[in-house]
Protein backbone atom coordinates (compact mmCIF):
# COMPACT_ATOMS: atom_id res chain seq x y z
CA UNK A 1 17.11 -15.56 -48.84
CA UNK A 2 18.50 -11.96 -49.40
CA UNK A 3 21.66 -10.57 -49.63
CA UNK A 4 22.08 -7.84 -47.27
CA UNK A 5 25.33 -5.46 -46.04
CA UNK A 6 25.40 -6.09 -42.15
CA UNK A 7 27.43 -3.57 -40.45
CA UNK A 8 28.60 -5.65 -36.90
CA UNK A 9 31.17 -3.05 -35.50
CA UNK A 10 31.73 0.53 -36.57
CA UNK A 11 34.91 1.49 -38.97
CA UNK A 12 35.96 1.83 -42.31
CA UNK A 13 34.27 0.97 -45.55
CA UNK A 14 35.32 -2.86 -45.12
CA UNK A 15 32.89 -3.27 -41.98
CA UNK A 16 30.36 -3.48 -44.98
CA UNK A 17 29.91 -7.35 -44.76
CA UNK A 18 27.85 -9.17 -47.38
CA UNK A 19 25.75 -11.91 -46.01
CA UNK A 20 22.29 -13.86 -46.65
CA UNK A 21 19.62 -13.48 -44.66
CA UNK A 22 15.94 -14.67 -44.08
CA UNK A 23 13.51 -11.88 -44.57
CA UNK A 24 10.59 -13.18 -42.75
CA UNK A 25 6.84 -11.81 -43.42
CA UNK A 26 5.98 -8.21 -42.20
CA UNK A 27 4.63 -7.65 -39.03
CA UNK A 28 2.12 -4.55 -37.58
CA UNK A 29 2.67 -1.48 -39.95
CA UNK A 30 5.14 -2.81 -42.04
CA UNK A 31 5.48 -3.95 -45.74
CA UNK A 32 8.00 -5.82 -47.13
CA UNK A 33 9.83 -4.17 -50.52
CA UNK A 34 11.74 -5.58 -53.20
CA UNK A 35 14.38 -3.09 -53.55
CA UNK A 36 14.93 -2.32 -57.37
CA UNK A 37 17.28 0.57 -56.69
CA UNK A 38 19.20 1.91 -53.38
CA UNK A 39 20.19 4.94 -52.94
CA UNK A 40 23.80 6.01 -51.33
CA UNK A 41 23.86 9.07 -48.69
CA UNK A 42 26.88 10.59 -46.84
CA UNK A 43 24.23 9.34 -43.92
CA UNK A 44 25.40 6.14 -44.60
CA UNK A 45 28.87 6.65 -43.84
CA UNK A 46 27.79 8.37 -40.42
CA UNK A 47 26.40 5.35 -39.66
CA UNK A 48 28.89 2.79 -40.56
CA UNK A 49 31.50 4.71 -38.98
CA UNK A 50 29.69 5.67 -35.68
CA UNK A 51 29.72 9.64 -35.89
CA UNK A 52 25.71 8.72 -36.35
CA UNK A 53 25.84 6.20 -33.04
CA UNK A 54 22.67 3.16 -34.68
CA UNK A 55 22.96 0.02 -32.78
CA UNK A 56 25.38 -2.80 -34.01
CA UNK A 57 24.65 -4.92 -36.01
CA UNK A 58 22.23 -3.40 -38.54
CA UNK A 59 21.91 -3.22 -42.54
CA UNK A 60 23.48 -0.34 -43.53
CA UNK A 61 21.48 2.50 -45.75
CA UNK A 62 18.88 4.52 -46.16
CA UNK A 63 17.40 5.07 -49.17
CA UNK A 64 16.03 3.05 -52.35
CA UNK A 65 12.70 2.07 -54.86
CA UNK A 66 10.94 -1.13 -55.14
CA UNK A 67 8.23 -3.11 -55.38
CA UNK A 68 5.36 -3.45 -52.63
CA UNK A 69 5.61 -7.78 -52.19
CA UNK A 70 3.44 -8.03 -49.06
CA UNK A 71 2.02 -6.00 -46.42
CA UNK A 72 1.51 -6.46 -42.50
CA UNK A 73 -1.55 -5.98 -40.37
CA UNK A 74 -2.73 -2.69 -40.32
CA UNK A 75 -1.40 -1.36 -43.35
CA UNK A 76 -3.65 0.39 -45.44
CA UNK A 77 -2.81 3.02 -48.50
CA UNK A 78 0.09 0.04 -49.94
CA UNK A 79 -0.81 -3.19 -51.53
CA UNK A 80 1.35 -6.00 -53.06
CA UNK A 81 2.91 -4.86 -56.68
CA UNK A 82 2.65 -0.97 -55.62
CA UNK A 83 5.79 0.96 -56.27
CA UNK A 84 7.23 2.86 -53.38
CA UNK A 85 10.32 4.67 -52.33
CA UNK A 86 11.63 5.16 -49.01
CA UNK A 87 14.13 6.78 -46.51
CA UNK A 88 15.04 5.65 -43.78
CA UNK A 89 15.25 3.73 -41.17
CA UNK A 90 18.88 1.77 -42.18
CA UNK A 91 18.00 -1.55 -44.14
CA UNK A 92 18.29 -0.11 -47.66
CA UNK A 93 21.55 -2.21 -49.09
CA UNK A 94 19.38 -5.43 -49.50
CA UNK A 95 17.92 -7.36 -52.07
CA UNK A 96 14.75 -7.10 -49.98
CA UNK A 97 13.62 -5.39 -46.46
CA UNK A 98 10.97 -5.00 -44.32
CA UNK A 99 10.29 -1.04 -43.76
CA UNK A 100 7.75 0.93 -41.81
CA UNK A 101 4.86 1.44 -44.21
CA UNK A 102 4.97 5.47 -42.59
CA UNK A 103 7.87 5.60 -44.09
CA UNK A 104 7.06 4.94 -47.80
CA UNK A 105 5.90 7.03 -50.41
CA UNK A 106 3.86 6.48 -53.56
CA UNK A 107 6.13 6.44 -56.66
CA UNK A 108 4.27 8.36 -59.86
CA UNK A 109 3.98 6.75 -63.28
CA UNK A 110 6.81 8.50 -64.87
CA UNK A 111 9.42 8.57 -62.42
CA UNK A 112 11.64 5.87 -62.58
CA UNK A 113 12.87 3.80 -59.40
CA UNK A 114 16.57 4.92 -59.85
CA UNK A 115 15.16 8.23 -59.87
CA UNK A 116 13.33 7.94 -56.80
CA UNK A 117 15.89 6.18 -55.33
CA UNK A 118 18.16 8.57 -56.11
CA UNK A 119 16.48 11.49 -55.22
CA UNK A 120 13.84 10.53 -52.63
CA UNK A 121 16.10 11.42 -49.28
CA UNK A 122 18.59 14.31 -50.98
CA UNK A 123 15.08 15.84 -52.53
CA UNK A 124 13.32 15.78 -49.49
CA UNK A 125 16.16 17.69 -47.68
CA UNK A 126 16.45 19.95 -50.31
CA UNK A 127 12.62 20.69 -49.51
CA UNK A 128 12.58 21.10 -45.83
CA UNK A 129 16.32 23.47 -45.90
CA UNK A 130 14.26 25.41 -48.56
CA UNK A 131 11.01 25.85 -47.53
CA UNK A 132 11.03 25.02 -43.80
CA UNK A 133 14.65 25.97 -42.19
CA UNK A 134 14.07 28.71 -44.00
CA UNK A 135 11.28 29.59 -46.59
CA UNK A 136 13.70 30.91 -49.37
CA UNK A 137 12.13 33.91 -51.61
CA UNK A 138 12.89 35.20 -54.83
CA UNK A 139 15.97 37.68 -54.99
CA UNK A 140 17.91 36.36 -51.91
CA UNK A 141 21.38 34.93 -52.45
CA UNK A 142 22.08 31.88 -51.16
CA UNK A 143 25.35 30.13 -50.67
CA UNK A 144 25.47 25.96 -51.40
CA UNK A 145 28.91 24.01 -50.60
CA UNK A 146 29.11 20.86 -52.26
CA UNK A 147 27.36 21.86 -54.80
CA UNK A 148 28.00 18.98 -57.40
CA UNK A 149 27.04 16.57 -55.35
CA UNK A 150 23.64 14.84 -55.06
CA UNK A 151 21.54 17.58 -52.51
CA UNK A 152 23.98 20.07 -53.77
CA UNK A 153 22.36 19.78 -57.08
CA UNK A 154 18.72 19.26 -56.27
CA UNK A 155 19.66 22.94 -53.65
CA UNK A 156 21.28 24.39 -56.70
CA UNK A 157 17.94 24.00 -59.09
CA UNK A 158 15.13 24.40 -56.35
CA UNK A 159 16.82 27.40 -55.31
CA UNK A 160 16.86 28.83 -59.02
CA UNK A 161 13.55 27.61 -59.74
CA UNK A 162 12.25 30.07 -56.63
CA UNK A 163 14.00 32.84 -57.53
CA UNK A 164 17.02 33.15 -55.33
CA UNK A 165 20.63 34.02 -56.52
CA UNK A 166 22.99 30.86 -56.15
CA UNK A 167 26.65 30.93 -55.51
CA UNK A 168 28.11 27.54 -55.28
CA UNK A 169 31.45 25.87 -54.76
CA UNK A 170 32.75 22.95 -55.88
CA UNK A 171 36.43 20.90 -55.52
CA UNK A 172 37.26 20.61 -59.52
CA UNK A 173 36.72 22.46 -62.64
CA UNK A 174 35.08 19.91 -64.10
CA UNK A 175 32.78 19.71 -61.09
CA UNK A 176 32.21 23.84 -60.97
CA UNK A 177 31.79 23.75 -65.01
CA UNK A 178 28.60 20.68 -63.97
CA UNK A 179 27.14 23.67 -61.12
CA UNK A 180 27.36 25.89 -63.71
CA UNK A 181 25.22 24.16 -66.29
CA UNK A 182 22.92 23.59 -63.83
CA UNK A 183 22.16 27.71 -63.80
CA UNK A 184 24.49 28.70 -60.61
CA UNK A 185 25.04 32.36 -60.60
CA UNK A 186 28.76 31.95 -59.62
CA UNK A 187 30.50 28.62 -59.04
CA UNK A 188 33.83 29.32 -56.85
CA UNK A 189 36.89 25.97 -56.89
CA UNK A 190 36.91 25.72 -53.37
CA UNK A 191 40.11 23.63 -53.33
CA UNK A 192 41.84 26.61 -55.89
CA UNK A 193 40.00 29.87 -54.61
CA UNK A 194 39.26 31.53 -51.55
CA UNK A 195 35.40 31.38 -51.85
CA UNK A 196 34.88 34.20 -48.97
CA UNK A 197 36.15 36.83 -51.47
CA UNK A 198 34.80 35.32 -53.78
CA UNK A 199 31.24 35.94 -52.21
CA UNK A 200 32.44 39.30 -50.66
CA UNK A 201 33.07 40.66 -54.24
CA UNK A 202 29.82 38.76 -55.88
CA UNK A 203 27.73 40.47 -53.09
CA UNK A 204 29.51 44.06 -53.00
CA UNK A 205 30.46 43.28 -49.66
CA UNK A 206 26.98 42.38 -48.47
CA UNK A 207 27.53 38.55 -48.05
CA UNK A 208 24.76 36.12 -48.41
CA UNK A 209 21.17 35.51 -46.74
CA UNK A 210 21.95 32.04 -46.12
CA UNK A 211 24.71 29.10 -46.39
CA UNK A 212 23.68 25.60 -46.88
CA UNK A 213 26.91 23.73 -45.93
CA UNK A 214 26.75 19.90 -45.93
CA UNK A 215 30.86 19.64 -45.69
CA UNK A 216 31.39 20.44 -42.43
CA UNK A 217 34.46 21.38 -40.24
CA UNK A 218 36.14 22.56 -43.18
CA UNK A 219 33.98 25.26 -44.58
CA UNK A 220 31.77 25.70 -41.66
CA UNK A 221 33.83 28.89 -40.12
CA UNK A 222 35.14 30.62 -43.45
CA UNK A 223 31.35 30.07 -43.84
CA UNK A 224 30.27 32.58 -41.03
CA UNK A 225 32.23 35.41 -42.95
CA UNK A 226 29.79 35.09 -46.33
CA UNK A 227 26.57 35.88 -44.17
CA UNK A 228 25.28 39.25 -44.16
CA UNK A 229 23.96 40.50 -40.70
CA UNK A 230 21.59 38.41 -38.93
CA UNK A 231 22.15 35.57 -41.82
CA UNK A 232 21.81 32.34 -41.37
CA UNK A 233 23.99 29.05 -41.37
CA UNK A 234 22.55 26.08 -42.56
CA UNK A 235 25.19 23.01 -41.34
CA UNK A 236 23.10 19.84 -42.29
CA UNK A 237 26.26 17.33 -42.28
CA UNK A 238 29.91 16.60 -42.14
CA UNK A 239 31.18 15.30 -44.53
CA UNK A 240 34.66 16.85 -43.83
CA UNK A 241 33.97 16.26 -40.45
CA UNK A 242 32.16 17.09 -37.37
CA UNK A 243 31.45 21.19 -36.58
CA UNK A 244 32.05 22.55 -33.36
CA UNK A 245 31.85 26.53 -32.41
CA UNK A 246 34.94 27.53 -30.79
CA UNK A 247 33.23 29.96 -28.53
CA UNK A 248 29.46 31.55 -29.23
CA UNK A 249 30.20 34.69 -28.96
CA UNK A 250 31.68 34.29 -32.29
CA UNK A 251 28.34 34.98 -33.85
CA UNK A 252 27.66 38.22 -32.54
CA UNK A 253 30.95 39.38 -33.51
CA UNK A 254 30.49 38.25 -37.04
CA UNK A 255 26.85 39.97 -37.22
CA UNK A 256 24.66 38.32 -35.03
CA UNK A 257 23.80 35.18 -37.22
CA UNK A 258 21.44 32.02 -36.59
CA UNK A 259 23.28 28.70 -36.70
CA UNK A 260 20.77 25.80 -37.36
CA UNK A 261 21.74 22.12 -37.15
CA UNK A 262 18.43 20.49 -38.93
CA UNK A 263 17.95 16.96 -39.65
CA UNK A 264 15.19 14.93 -41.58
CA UNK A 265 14.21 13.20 -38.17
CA UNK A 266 13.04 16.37 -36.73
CA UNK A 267 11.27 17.51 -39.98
CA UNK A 268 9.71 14.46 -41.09
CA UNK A 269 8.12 13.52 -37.82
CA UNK A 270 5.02 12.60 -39.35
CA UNK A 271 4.10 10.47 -42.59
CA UNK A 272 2.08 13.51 -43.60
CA UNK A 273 5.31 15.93 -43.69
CA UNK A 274 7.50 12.89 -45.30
CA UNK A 275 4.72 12.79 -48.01
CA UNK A 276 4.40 16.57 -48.64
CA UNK A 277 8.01 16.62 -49.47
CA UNK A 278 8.09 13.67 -51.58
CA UNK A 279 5.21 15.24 -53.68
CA UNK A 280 6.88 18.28 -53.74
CA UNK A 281 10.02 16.79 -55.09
CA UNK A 282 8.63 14.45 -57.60
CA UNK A 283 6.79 17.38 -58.95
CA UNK A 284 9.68 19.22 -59.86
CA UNK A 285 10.92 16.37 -61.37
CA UNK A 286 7.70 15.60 -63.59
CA UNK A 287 7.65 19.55 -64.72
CA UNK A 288 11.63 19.30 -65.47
CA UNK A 289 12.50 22.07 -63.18
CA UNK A 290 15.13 19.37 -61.46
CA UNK A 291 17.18 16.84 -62.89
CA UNK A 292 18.59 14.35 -61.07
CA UNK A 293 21.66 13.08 -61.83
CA UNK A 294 23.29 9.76 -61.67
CA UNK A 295 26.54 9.52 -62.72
CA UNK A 296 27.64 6.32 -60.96
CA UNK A 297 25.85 3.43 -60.85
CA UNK A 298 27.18 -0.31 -58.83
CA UNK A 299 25.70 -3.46 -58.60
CA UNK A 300 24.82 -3.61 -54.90
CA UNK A 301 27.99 -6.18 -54.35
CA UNK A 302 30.16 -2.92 -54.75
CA UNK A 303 28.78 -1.37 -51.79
CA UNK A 304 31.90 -1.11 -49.98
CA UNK A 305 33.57 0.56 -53.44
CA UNK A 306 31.07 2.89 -53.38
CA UNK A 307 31.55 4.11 -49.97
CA UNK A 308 35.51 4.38 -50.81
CA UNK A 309 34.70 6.40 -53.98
CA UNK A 310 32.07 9.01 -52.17
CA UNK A 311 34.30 9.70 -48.97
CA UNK A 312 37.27 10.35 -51.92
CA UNK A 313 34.62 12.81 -53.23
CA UNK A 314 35.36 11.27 -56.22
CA UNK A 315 31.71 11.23 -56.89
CA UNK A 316 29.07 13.80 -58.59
CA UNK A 317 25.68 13.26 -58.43
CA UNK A 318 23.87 10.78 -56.92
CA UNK A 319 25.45 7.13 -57.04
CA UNK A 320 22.63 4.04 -57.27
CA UNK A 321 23.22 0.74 -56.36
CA UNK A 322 20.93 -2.07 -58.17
CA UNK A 323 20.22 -5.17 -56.79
C-alpha cells in the first residue's frame, strides 16, 4: 500500500485527503517510482483549486526523485534501481506512483534527489522562458517578479550566468537581501516600493527587454509600463491570481509589446525537449552556476501545511516534501 493525497473535489488546502492506496504493476510505457523526494509547485495549487481544470479525483502534484522499482512493457532507457526525476503528470504526493517513462529523466551521480526534486520542473521553466520564449543574450535587462521564490531564483542565476542585467522584486527585506546575494542587479520591495520607478530610474527611462512575471493579476499591468518598446511580457502563472487584458489595444499604446502566456505542456511536447532541459539544468547545477535552495522541508503528511504556507508566500525557495 501507499499513502497518497487524493484531491476528490476542488477547494482549499483541506481537499488534500490522505489515503492508502494499491499501486498495482506498470502497464505499456510506464515505470513505477519510489518517490524519495516531491517537489511543491504553485501548479499544484492550480490544480487543487480548479483554476488548472484536471479531472476529480486525482493525486495531487507534480514533481519529485526516486527510485526506478519496475518497469512496463515497452520501456527501454530505465531499469529497476535507476534514479529518475520527473514532472508531471499529477501523482507526485505519494509514497510511490506509476509515471509515464517519457516523462522521466536520468538523475546524475552528484545531484541529490531533493535537488532534483526540487529543481527538476522550476529549472526546466527557467530553461525554456530563457532560451526558448525568448533566447536571452548578454547585456539585456530583464525584469523577474517573485524573485525569491523557487523559479524566481533559478531565473535570477541563469539570467546572470548569460549575461543579462537582472532587476528583481521581492515582498520582504529579508527576501530582497536573499535576491541580492544571489547577484541581482537591483532588488525592488514590491510590497514597500513602487517597482515601475524603480525600473524607470535603473533603466534611464528605457524600461526593460523583458518581464518574467509568475504573480499574476497583481503585477501583470504595472508590468507593461517597465518594457521598453516592442518588449516583451512573460506571464507564466498566477499566483496572485488570474491575468486578463482589459482591452488590447493597451499594448500598442504602451509601445507595441508581445504578451506571451507559455506553459511547460507546449514546450516539452516531446521527451527529447523535456530531456534537453533537464540536462541543461543539472549542468548548471554540477558547474555551481545555480544553487538551488531549499529552505523548507515537510514530511509528506504536511502536505496540506505546505500548501497553506506557499499561498501565504511565506515561503522562499523551493519547499520538499519526503516520504
Amino acid at each position: 500500500m501507499s499513502r497518497a493525497f487524493v484531491v476528490r473535489e476542488n477547494g482549499g488546502p483541506e481537499q488534500l485527503q490522505l489515503e492508502e492506496l494499491e499501486i498495482p504493476a506498470p502497464g505499456p510505457g510506464q515505470i513505477k517510482v519510489r518517490n524519495r523526494a516531491i517537489g511543491l509547485n504553485f501548479i499544484d495549487v492550480y490544480q487543487r483549486t480548479g483554476l488548472y481544470a484536471t479531472p476529480l479525483p486525482f493525486i495531487a502534484g507534480n514533481e519529485g526523485a526516486g527510485e526506478v522499482l519496475s518497469v512496463g512493457p515497452g520501456v527501454t532507457g530505465f531499469a529497476p534501481g535507476d534514479r529518475v526525476a520527473y514532472q508531471g503528470p499529477v501523482g507526485a504526493y505519494a509514497d510511490e506512483r506509476l509515471l509515464p517513462a517519457e516523462k522521466a529523466v536520468p538523475v546524475p551521480d552528484g545531484i541529490a534527489d531533493e535537488v532534483a526534486a526540487a529543481a527538476l520542473l522550476k529549472g526546466t521553466t527557467a530553461f525554456y522562458l530563457l532560451h526558448w520564449t525568448h533566447e536571452l543574450k548578454a547585456g539585456e535587462t530583464v525584469l523577474v517578479h517573485a524573485a525569491a521564490g523557487g523559479t524566481g531564483q533559478i531565473l535570477v542565476q541563469w539570467a546572470k550566468a548569460i549575461g543579462a542585467t537582472v532587476i528583481a522584486t521581492a515582498g520582504s527585506e529579508a527576501k530582497c537581501e536573499l535576491v541580492r546575494d544571489l547577484g541581482a542587479d537591483l532588488v525592488v520591495d514590491y510590497k514597500t516600493h513602487d517597482f515601475v520607478t524603480h525600473v524607470k530610474e535603473f533603466t534611464g527611462g528605457r524600461g526593460v527587454d523583458v518581464v518574467y512575471d509568475g504573480v499574476g493579476k497583481a503585477t501583470f499591468e504595472p508590468s507593461l509600463d517597465c518594457l521598453r518598446p516592442r518588449g516583451l511580457m512573460v506571464s507564466f502563472g498566477s499566483a496572485s491570481g488570474p491575468v486578463s487584458l482589459p482591452r488590447l489595444g493597451i499594448l500598442a499604446e504602451k509601445g507595441s509589446l508581445y504578451v506571451t502566456r507559455p506553459t511547460g505542456a507546449s514546450y516539452f511536447r516531446t521527451p527529447e525537449d523535456l530531456r534537453t532541459a533537464a540536462a541543461a539544468l543539472f549542468q548548471m547545477i554540477a558547474d555551481s552556476k545555480i544553487t538551488i535552495s531549499i529552505d523548507q522541508r515537510r514530511p509528506l503528511a504536511e502536505a496540506m501545511e505546505a500548501h497553506i504556507a506557499l499561498e501565504a508566500r511565506e515561503t522562499t525557495g523551493s519547499t520538499v516534501l519526503i516520504p
